[in-house]
Protein backbone atom coordinates (compact mmCIF):
# COMPACT_ATOMS: atom_id res chain seq x y z
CA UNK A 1 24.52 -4.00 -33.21
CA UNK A 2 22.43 -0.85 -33.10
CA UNK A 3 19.21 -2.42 -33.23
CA UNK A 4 19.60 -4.83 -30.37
CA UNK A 5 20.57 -2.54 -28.14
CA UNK A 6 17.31 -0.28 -29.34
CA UNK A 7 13.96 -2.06 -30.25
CA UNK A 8 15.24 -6.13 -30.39
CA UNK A 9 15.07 -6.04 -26.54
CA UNK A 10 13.72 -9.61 -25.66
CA UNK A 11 15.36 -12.60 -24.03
CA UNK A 12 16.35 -15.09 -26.65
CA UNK A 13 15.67 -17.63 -24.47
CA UNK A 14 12.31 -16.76 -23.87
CA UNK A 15 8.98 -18.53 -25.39
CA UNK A 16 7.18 -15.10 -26.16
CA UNK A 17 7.22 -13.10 -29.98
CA UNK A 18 9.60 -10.60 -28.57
CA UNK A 19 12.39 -13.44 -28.27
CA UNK A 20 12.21 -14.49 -31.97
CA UNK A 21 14.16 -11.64 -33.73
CA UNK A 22 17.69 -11.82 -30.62
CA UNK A 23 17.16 -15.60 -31.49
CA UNK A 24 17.76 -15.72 -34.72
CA UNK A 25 20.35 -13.22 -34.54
CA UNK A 26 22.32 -15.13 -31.98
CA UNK A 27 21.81 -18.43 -33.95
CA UNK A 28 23.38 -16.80 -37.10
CA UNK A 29 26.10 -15.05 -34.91
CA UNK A 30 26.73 -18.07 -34.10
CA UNK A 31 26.91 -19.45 -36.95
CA UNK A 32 29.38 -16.45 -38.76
CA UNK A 33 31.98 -17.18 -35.99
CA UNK A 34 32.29 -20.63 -36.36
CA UNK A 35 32.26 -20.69 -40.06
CA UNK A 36 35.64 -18.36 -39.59
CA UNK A 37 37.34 -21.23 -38.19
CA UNK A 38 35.75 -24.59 -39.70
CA UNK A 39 33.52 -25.24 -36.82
CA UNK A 40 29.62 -26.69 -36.46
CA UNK A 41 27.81 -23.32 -34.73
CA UNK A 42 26.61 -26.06 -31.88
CA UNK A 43 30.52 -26.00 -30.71
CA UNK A 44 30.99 -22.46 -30.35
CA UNK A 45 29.96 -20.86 -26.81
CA UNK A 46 30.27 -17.02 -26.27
CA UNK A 47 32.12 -15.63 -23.44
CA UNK A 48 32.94 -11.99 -21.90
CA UNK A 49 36.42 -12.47 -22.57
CA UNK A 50 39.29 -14.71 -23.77
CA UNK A 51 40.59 -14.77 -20.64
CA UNK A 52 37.19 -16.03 -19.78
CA UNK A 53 37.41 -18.58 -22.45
CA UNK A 54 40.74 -19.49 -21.30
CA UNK A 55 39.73 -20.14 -18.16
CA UNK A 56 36.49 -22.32 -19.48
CA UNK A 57 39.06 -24.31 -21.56
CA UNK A 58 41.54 -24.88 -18.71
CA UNK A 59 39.80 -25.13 -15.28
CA UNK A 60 36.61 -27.10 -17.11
CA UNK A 61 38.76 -29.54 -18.61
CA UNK A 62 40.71 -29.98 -15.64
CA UNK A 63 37.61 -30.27 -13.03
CA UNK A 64 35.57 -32.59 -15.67
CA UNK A 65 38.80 -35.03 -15.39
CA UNK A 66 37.98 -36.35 -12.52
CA UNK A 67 41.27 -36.99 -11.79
CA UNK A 68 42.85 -36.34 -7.88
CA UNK A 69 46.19 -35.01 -9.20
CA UNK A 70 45.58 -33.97 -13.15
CA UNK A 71 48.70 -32.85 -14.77
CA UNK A 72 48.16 -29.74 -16.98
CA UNK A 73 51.27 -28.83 -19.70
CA UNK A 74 51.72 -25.20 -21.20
CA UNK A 75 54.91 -22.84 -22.72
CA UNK A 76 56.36 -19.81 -21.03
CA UNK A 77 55.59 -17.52 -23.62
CA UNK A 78 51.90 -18.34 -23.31
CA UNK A 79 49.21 -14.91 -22.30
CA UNK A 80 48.60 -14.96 -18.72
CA UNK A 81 45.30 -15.42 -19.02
CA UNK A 82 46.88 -19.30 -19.65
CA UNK A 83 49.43 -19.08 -16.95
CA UNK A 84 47.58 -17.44 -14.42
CA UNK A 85 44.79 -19.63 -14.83
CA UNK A 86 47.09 -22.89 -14.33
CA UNK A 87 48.65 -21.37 -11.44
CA UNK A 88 45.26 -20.91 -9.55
CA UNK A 89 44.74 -24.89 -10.65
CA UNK A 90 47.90 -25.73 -8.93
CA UNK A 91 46.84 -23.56 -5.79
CA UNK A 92 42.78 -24.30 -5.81
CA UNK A 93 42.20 -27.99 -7.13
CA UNK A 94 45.90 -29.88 -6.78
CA UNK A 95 46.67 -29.89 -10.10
CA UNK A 96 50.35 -30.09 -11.31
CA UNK A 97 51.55 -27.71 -14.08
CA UNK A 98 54.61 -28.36 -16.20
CA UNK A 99 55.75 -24.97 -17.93
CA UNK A 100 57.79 -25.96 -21.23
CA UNK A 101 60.97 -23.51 -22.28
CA UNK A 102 60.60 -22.45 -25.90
CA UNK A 103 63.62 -21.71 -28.23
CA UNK A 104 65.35 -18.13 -28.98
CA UNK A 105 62.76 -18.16 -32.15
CA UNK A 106 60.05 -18.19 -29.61
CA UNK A 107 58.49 -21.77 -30.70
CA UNK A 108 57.72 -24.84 -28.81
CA UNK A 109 59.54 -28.46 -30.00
CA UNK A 110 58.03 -31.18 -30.43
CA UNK A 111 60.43 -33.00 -28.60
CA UNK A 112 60.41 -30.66 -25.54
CA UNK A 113 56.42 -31.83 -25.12
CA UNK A 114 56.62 -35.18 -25.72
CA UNK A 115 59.20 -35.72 -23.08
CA UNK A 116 56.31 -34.27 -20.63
CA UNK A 117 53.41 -36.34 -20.75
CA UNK A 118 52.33 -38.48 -17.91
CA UNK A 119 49.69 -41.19 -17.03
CA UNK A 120 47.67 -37.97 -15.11
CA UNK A 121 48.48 -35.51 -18.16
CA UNK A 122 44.85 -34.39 -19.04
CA UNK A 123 44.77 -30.92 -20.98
CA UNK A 124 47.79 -29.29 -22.70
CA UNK A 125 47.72 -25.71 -23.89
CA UNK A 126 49.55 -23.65 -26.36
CA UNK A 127 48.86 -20.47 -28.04
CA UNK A 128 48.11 -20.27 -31.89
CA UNK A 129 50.43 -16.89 -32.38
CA UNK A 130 52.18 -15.28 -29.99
CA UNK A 131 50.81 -11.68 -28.78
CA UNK A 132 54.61 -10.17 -29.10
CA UNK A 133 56.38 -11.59 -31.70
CA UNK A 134 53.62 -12.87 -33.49
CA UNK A 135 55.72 -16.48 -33.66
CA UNK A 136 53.10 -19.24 -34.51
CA UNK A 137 53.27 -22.65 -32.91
CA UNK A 138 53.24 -26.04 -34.60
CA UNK A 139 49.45 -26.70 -33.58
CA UNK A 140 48.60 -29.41 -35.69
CA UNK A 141 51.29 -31.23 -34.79
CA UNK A 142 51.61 -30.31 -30.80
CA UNK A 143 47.94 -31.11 -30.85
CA UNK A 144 48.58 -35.03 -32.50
CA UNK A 145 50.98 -35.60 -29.82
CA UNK A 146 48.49 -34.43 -27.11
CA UNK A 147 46.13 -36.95 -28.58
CA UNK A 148 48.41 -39.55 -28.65
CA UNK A 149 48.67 -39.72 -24.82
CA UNK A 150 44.83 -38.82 -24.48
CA UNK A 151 45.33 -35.36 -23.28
CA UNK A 152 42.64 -32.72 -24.69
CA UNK A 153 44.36 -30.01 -26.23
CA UNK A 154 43.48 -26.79 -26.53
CA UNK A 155 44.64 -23.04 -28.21
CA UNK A 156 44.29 -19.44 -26.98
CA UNK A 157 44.45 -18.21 -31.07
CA UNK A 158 43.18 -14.58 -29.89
CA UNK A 159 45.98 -12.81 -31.93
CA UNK A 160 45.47 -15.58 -35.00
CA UNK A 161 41.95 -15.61 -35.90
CA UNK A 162 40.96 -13.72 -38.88
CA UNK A 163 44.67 -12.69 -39.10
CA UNK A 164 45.48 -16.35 -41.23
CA UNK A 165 43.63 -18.59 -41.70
CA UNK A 166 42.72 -21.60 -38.83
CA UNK A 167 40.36 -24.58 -39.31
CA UNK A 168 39.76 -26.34 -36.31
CA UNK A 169 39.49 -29.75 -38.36
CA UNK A 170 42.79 -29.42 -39.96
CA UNK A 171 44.49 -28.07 -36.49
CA UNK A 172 43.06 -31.01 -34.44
CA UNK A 173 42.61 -28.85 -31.43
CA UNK A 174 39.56 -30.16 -29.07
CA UNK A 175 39.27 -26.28 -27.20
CA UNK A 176 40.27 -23.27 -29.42
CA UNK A 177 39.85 -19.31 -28.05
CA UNK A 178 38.61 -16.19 -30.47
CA UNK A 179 38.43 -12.95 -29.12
CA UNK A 180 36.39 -10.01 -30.80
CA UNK A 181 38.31 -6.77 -30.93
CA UNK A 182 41.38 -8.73 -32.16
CA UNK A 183 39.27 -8.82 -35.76
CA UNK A 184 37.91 -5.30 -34.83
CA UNK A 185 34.12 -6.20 -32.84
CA UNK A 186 33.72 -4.28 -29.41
CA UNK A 187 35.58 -5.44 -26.62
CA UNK A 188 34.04 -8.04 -24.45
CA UNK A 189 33.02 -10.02 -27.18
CA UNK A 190 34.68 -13.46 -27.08
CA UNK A 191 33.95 -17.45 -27.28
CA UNK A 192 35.60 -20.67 -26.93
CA UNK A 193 35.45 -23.59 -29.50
CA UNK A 194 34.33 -27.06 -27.46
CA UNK A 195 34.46 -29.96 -30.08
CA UNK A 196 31.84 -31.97 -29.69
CA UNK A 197 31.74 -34.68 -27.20
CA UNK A 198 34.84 -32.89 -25.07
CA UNK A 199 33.19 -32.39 -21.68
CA UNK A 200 34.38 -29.44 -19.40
CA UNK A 201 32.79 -28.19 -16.00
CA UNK A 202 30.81 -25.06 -16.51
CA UNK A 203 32.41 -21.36 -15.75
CA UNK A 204 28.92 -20.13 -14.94
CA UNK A 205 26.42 -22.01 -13.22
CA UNK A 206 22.63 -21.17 -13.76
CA UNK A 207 20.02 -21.35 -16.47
CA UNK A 208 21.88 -23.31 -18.71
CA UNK A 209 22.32 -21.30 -22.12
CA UNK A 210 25.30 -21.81 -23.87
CA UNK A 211 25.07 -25.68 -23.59
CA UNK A 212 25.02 -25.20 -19.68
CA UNK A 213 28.78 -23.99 -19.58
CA UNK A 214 28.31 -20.21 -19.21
CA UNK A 215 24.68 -19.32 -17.74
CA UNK A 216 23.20 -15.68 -17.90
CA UNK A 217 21.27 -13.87 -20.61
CA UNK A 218 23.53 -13.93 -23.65
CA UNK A 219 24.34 -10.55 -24.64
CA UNK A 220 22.81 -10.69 -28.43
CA UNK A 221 24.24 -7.31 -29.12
CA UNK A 222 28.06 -8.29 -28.25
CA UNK A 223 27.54 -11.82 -30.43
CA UNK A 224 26.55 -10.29 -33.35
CA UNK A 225 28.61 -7.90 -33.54
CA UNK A 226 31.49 -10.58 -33.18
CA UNK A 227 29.84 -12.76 -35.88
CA UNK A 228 29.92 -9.66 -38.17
CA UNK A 229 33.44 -9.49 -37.71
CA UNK A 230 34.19 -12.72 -37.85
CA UNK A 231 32.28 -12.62 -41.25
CA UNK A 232 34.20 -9.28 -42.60
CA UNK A 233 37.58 -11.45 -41.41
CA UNK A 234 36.55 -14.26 -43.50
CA UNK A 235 35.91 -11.83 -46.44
CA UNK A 236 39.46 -10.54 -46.09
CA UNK A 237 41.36 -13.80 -45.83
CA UNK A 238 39.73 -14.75 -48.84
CA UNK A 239 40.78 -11.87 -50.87
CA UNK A 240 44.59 -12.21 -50.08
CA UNK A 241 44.85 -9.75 -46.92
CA UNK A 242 47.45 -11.72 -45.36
CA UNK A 243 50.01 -11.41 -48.30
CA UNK A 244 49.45 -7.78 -48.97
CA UNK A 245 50.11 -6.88 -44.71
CA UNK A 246 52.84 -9.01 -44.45
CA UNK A 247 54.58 -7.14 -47.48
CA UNK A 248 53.93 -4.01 -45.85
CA UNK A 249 55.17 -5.23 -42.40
CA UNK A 250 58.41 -6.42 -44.59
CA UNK A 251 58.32 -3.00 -45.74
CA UNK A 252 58.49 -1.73 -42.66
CA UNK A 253 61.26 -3.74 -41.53
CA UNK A 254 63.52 -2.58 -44.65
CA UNK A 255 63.35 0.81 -44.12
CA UNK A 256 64.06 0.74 -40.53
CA UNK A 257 67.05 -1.70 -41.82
CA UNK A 258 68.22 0.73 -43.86
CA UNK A 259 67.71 3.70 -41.95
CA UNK A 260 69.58 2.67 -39.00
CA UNK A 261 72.37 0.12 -40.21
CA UNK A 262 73.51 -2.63 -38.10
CA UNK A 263 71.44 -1.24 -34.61
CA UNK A 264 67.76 -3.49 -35.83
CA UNK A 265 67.34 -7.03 -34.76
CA UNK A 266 64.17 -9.36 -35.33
CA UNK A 267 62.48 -11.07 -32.37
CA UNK A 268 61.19 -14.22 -33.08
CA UNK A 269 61.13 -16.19 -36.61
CA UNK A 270 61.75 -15.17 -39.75
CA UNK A 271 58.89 -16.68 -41.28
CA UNK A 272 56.21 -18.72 -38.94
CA UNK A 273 54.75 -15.74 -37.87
CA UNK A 274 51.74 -13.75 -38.03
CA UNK A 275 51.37 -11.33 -41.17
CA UNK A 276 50.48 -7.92 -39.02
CA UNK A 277 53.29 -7.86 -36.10
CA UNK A 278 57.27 -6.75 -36.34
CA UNK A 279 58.79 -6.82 -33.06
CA UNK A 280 62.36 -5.69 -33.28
CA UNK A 281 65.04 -4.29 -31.04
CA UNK A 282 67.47 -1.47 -31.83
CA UNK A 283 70.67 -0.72 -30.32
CA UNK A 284 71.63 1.96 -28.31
CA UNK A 285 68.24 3.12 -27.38
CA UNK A 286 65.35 1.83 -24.91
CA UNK A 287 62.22 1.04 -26.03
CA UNK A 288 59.82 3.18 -24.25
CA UNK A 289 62.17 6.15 -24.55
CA UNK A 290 62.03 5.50 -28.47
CA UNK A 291 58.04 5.42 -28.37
CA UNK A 292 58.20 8.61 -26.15
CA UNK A 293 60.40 10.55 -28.55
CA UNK A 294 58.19 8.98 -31.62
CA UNK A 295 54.98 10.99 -30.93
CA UNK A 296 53.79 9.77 -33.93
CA UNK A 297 53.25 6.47 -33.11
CA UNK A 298 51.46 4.66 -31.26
CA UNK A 299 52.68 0.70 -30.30
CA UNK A 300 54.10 -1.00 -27.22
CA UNK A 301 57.19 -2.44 -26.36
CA UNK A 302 56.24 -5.55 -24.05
CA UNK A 303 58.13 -4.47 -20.83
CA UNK A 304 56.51 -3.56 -18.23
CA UNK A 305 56.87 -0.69 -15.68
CA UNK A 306 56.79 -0.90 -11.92
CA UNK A 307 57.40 2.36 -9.90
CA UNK A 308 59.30 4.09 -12.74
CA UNK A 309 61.88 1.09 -13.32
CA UNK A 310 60.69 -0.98 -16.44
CA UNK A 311 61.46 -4.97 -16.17
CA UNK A 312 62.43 -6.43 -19.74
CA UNK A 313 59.61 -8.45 -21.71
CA UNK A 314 59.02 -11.89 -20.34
CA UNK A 315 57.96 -13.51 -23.48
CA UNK A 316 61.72 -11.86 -24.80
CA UNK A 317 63.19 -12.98 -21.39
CA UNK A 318 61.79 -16.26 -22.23
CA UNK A 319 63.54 -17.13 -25.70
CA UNK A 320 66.93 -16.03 -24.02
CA UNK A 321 67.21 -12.24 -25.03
CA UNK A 322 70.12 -10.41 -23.11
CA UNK A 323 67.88 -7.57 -20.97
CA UNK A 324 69.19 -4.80 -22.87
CA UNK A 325 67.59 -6.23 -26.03
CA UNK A 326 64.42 -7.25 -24.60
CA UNK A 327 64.28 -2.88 -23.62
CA UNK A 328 65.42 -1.97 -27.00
CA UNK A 329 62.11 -4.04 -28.45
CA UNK A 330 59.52 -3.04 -30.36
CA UNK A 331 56.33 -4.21 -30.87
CA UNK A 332 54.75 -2.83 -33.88
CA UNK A 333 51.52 -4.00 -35.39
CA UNK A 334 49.70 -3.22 -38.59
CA UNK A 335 45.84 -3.26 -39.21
CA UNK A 336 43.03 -3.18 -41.57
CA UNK A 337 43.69 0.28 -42.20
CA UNK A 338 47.11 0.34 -42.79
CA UNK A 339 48.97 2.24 -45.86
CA UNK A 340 52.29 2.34 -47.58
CA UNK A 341 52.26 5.98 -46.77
CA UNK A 342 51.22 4.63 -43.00
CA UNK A 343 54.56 2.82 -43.26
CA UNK A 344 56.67 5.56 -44.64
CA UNK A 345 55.82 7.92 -42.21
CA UNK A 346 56.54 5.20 -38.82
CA UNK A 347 59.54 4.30 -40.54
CA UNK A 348 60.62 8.56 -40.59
CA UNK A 349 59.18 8.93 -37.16
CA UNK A 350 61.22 5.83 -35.65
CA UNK A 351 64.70 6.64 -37.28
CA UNK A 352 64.50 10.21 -36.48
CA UNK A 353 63.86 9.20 -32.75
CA UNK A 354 66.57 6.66 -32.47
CA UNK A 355 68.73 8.94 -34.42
CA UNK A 356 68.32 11.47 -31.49
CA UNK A 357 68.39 9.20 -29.14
């Protein structure tokens, strides 16, 4: 990044020399990001956010429609960037939004959507991996069925991207959302996938960069910094980096097994889920009282806190937890950086606190 934010100062969009080195740079930012996920770089626009992207993916497809009463399907699990976004559609432009149930593993069935569509069904969303439980949804297939009744589908994969590996080809998803500091660029780096020939109604209106559907200067510094990550992410898929953090997360999972018999309990499935995240609940104890006591360690447990009285997960509230296991969760991710002795010590930290407890 350093240099664009030092002596690369021009516009790439302008004619002049000064343009020609944040060009190229954006070009093969570009180009980095969507080679992490199978795409042309012509089909990947860069956004602020992906809650920005989201809301490109949802409110353009919906608006470019053109239909009076467009009927938009998600899951309750999905990030609210999805499901706030759909509720302003209901509220702003008419639109009606079904909101599928999703079984006690966390997943979406087949069945459940294809029982859904109507004549007016025009976008469908569902999430690549769950931010929580790190469950991952059928998207090939959910995406099929979407095309089937001519519905545009599309996936918020912020949590999945450059965690396993996603090809947009092999997914059949028309819309598909990466977000930068989930694969370690700054934050407010971000950009959705738009297959070719899907047309959605701009989030910015202006000058027309980004194939007219986010206008404003592009931020050349923020891009390539997300294309170098997307490149290291690449890099690290290739060389096995999935395998080696799911059998530390598995590691993770023993010892707290085995450290507090009969009291841990997995959230979400066994095995379609993401390599880096262990969300688990443990008896007796509350989950924010457990991270309190475990100074060591620094995670979240997916409730959330209003005036000193915390409300259970929604995501666990929505795959049928009882409330006192959706407070006893856990959410407990792994990185890049992450160690066996990393794991050893959380493990020591977490059993002495619940031990306390």
């Amino acid at each position: 990044m350093r240099p664009h934010l030092t002596d690369f100062f021009g516009n790439p969009s302008s004619s002049h020399p000064y343009a020609d080195a944040p060009r190229r740079a954006l070009a093969e930012a570009r180009a980095q990001a969507a080679g992490l996920i199978g795409a042309r770089p012509g089909e990947l626009v860069f956004t602020s956010s992906g809650s920005e992207a989201d809301l490109l993916a949802l409110r353009g497809g919906v608006l470019a429609s053109g239909r009076t009463r467009p009927h938009v399907i998600t899951q309750a699990t999905e990030h609210p960037a999805v499901l706030e976004t759909c509720r302003a559609l209901e509220r702003l432009h008419g639109a009606r939004v079904t909101v599928l149930p999703v079984g006690g593993d966390g997943l979406l069935s087949l069945a459940a959507l294809a029982d859904t569509f109507t004549e007016d069904t025009v976008l469908v969303s569902v999430m690549a991996a769950n931010n929580e439980t790190g469950a991952l949804q059928p998207v090939a297939e959910l995406a099929a069925l979407a095309h089937e009744h001519d519905a545009l589908f599309h996936c918020d994969a912020a949590q999945a991207v450059g965690k396993v590996p996603l090809d947009v080809d092999e997914l059949g998803v028309d819309l598909l959302t990466i977000v930068g500091h989930k694969m370690y660029a700054p934050k407010g780096a971000a950009a959705l996938y738009v297959r070719d020939g899907v047309d959605l109604e701009p989030v910015v209106y202006g000058g027309g960069q980004e194939r007219g559907l986010r206008a404003g200067t592009e931020n050349v510094a923020l891009a390539v910094a997300l294309g170098t990550a997307a490149q290291l992410a690449a890099a690290e898929l290739a060389d096995g980096a999935p395998d080696r953090t799911a059998a530390l997360r598995d590691d993770l999972h023993q010892r707290l097994t085995d450290g507090l018999p009969g009291r841990v309990h997995l959230n979400g499935p066994e095995k379609n889920r993401l390599p880096n995240i262990l969300n688990v609940s443990l008896d007796g104890v509350l989950g924010h009282e457990l991270l309190a006591a475990a100074h060591q360690i620094a995670a979240s447990t997916g409730s959330a806190c209003h005036s000193g009285t915390h409300t259970p997960s929604p995501v666990l509230t929505a795959m049928g937890l009882e409330p006192a296991r959706a407070l006893g969760a856990l959410r407990l991710s792994l990185g890049r950086w992450t160690t066996p002795e990393d794991i050893e010590t959380a493990a020591t930290a977490l059993i002495r606190a619940a031990t306390a407890l």
